[in-house]
N, C-alpha and C. Protein backbone atom coordinates (compact mmCIF):
# COMPACT_ATOMS: atom_id res chain seq x y z
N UNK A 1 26.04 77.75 10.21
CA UNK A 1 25.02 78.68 9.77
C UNK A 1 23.72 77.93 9.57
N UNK A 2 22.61 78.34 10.00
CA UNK A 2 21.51 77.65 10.06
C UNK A 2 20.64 78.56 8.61
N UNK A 3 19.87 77.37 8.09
CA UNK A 3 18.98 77.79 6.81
C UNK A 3 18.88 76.75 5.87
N UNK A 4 18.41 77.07 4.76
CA UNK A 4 17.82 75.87 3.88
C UNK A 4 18.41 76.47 2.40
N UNK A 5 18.86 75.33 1.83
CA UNK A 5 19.07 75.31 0.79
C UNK A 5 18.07 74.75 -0.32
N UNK A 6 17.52 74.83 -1.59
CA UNK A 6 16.50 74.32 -2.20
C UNK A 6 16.65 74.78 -3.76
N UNK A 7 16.27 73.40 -4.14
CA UNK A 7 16.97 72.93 -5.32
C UNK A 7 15.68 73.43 -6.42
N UNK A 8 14.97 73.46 -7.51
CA UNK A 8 14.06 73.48 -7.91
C UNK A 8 14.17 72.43 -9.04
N UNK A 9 13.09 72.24 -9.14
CA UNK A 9 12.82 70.82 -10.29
C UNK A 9 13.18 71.60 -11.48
N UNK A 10 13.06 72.35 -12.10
CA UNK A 10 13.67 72.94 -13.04
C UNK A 10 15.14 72.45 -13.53
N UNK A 11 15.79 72.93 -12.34
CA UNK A 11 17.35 72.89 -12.02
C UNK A 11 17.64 71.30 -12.56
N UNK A 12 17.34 70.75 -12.13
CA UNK A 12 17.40 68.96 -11.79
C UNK A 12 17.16 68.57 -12.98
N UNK A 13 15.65 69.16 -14.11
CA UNK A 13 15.55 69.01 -15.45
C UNK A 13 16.91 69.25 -16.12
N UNK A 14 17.55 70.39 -15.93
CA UNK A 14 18.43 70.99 -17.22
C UNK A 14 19.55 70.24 -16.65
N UNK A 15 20.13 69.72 -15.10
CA UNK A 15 21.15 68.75 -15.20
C UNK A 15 20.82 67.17 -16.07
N UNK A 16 19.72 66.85 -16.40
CA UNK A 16 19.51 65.54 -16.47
C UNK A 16 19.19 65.89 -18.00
N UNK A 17 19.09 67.27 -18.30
CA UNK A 17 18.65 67.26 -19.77
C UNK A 17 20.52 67.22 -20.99
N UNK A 18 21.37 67.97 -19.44
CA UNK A 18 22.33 68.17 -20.28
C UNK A 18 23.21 66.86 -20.54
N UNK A 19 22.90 66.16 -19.51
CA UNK A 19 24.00 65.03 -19.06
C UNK A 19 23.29 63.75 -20.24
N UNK A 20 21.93 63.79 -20.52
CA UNK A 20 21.68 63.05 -21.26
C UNK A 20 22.18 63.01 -22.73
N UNK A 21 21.87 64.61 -23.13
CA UNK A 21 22.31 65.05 -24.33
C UNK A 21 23.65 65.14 -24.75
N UNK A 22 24.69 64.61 -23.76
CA UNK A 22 26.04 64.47 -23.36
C UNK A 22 26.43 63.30 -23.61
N UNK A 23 25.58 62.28 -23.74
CA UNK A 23 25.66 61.10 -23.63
C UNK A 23 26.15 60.36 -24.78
N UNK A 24 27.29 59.82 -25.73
CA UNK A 24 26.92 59.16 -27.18
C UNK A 24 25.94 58.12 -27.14
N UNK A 25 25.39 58.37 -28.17
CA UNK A 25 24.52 57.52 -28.85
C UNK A 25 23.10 58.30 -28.73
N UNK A 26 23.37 59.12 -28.14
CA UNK A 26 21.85 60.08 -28.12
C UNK A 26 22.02 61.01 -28.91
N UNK A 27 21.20 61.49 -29.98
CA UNK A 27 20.93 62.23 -30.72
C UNK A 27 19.97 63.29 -30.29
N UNK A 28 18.59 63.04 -29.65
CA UNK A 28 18.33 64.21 -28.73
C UNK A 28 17.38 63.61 -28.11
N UNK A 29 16.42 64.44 -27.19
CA UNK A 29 15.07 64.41 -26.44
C UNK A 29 14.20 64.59 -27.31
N UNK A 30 13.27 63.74 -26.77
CA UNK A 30 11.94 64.40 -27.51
C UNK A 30 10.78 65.04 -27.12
N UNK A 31 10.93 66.52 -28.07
CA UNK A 31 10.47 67.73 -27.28
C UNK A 31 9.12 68.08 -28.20
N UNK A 32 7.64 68.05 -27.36
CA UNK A 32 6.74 68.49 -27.77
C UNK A 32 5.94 69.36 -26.81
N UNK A 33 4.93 69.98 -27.49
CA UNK A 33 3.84 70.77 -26.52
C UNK A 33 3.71 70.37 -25.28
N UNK A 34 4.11 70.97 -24.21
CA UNK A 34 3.32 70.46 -22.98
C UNK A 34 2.15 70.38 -22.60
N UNK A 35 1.30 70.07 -21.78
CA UNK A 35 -0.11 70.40 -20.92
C UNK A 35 -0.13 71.18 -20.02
N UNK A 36 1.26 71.45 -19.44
CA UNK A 36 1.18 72.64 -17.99
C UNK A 36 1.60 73.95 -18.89
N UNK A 37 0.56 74.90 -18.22
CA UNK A 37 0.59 76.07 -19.42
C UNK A 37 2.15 76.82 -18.58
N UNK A 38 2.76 76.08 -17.47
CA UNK A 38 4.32 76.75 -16.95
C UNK A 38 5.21 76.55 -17.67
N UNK A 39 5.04 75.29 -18.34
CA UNK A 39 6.34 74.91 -19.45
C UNK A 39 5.76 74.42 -20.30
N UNK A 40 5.19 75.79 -21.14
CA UNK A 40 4.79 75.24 -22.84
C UNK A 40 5.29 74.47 -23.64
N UNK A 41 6.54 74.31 -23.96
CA UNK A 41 7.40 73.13 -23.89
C UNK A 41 7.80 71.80 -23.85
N UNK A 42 7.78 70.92 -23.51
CA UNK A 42 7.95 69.51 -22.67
C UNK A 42 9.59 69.04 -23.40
N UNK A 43 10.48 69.42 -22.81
CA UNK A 43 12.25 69.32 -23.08
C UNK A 43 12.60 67.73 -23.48
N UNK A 44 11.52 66.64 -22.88
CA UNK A 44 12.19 65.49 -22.95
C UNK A 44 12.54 64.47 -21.68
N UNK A 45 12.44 65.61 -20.45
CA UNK A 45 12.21 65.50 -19.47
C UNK A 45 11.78 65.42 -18.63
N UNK A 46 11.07 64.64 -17.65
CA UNK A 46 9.95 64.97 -16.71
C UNK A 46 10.71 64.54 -15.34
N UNK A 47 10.70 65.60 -14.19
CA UNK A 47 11.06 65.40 -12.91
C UNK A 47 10.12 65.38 -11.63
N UNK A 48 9.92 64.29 -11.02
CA UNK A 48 8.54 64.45 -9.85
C UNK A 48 9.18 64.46 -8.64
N UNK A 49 9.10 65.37 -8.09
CA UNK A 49 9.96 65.56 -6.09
C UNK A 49 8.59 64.76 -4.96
N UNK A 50 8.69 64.53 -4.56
CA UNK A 50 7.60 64.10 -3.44
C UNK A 50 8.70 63.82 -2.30
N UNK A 51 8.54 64.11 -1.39
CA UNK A 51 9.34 64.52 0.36
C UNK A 51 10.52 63.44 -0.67
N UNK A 52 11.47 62.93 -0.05
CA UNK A 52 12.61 62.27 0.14
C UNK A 52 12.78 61.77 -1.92
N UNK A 53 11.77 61.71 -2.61
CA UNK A 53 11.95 60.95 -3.64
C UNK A 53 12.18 61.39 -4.96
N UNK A 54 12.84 61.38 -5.77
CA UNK A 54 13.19 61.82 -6.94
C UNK A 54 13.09 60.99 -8.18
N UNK A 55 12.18 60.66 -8.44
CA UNK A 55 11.88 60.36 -10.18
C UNK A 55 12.26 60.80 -11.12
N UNK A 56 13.02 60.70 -12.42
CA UNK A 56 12.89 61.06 -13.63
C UNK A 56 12.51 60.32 -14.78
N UNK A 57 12.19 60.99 -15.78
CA UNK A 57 11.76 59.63 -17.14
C UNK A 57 12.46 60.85 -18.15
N UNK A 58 12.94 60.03 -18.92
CA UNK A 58 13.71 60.63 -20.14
C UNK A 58 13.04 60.13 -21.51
N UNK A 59 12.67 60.84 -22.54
CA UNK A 59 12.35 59.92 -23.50
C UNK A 59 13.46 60.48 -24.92
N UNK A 60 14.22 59.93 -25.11
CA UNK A 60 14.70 59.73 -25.89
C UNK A 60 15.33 59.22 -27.52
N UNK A 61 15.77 59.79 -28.33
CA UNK A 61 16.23 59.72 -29.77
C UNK A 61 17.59 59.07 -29.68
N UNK A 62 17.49 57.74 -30.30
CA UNK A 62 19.00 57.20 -30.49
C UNK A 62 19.36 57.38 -31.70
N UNK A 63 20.92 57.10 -31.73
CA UNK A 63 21.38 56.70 -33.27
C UNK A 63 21.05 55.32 -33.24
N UNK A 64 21.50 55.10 -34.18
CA UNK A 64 20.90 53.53 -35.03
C UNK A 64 21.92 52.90 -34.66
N UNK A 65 22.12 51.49 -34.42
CA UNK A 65 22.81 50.41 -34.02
C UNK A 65 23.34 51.01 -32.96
N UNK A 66 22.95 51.71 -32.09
CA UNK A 66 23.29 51.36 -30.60
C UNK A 66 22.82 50.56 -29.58
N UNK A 67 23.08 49.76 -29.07
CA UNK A 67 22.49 48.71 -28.19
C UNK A 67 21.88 49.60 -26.93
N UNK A 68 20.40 49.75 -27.20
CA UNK A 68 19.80 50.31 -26.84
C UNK A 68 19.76 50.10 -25.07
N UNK A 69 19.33 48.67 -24.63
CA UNK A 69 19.83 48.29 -23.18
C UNK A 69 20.95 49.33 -22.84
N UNK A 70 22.02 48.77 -23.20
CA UNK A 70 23.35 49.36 -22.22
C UNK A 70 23.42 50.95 -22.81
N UNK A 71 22.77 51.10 -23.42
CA UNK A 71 22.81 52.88 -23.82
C UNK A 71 21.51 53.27 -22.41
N UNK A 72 20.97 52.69 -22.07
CA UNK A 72 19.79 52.93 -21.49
C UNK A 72 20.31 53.23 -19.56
N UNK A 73 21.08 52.00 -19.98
CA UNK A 73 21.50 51.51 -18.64
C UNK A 73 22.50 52.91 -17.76
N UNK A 74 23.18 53.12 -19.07
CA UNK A 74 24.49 54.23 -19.24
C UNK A 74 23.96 55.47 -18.86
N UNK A 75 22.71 56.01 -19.46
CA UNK A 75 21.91 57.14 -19.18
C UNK A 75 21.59 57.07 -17.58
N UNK A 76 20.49 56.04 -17.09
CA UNK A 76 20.22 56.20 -15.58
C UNK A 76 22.12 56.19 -14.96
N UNK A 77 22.85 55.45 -14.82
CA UNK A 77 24.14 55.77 -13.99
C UNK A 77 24.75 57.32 -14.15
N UNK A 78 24.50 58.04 -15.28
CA UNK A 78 25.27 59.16 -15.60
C UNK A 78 24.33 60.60 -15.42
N UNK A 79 23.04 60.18 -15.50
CA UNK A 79 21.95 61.12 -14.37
C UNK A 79 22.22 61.07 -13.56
N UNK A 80 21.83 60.01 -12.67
CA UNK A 80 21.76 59.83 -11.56
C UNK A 80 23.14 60.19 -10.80
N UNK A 81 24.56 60.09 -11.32
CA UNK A 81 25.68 60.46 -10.93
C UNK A 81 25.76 62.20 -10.76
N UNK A 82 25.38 62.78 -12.00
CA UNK A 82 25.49 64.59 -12.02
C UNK A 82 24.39 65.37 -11.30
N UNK A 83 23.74 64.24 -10.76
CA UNK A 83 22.49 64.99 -9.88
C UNK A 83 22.77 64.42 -8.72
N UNK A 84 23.51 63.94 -8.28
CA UNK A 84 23.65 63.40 -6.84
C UNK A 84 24.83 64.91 -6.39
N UNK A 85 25.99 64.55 -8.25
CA UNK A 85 27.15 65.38 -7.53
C UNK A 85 26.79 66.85 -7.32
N UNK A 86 25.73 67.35 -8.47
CA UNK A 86 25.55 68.83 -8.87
C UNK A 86 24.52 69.02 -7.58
N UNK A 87 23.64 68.04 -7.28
CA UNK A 87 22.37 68.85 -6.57
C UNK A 87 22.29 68.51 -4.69
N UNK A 88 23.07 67.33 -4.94
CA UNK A 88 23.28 66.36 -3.60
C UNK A 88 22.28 65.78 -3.23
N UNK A 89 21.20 65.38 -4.41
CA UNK A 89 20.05 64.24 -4.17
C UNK A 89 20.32 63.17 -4.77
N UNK A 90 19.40 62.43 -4.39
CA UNK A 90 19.49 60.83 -4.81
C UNK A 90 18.45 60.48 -5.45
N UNK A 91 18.68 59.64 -6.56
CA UNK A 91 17.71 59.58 -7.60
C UNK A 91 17.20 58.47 -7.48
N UNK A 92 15.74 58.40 -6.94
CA UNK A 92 15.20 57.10 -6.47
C UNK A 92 14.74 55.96 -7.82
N UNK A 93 14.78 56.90 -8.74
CA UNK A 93 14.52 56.33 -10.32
C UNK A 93 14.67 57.03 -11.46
N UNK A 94 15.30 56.30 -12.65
CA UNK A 94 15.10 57.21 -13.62
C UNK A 94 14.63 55.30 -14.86
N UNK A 95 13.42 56.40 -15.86
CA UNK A 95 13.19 55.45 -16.50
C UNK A 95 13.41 56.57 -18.09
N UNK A 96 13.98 55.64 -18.48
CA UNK A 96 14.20 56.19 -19.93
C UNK A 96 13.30 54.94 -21.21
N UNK A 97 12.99 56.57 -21.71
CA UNK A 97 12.23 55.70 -22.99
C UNK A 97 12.49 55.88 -24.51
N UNK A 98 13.18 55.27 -25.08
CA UNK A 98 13.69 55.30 -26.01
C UNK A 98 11.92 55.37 -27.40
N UNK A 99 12.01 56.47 -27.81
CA UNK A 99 11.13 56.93 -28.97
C UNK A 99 11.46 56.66 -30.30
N UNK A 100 12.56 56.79 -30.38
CA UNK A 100 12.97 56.81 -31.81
C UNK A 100 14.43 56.42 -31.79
N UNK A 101 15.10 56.18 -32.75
CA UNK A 101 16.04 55.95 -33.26
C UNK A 101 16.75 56.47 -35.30
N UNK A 102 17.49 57.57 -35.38
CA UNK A 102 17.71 57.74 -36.57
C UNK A 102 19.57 58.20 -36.98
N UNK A 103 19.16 58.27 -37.86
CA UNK A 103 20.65 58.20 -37.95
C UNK A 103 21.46 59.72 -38.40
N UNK A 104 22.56 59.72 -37.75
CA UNK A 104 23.11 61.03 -37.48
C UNK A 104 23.12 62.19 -38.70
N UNK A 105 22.73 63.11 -38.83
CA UNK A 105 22.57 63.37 -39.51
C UNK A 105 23.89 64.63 -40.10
């Protein structure tokens, strides 16, 4: 069958928003006002498509004494895994930025 399938950056946000928030040692995203009046919002997430390439940046809330590296490290493999399997792209990067850190409450 001939035709196109197409993913929307949206889509790709809420896999990478859930899989993060899935993650131990994350407590949540950090979600403020956006600048694009499309997503008043800003989830924590930011996704950029350009032809073949897929970026994400995560900024993120840890718990306390998690070794932030390999929590970091853990996040890009486990994005990048549920968006390859869920969307069938390849994630040319994901950079996570750890904001805060507090303790569970």
């Amino acid at each position: 069958m001939n035709g196109k399938v197409t993913i929307s950056p949206e889509v790709i946000r809420d896999v990478a928003r859930v899989t993060t928030l899935a993650t131990p040692g994350v407590l949540a995203l950090v979600e403020r006002q956006s600048k694009h009046r499309h997503n008043p919002v800003d989830l924590g997430v930011d996704v950029e498509m350009k032809d073949d390439a897929l970026a994400i940046r995560l900024r993120v809330i840890a718990a306390v004494n998690q070794p932030l590296l390999k929590l970091g490290e853990q996040l890009q493999l486990s994005v990048a895994s549920a968006i390859a399997e869920i969307a069938g792209i390849t994630v040319t990067s994901i950079d996570v930025s750890f904001e805060d850190v507090r303790s569970k409450a």
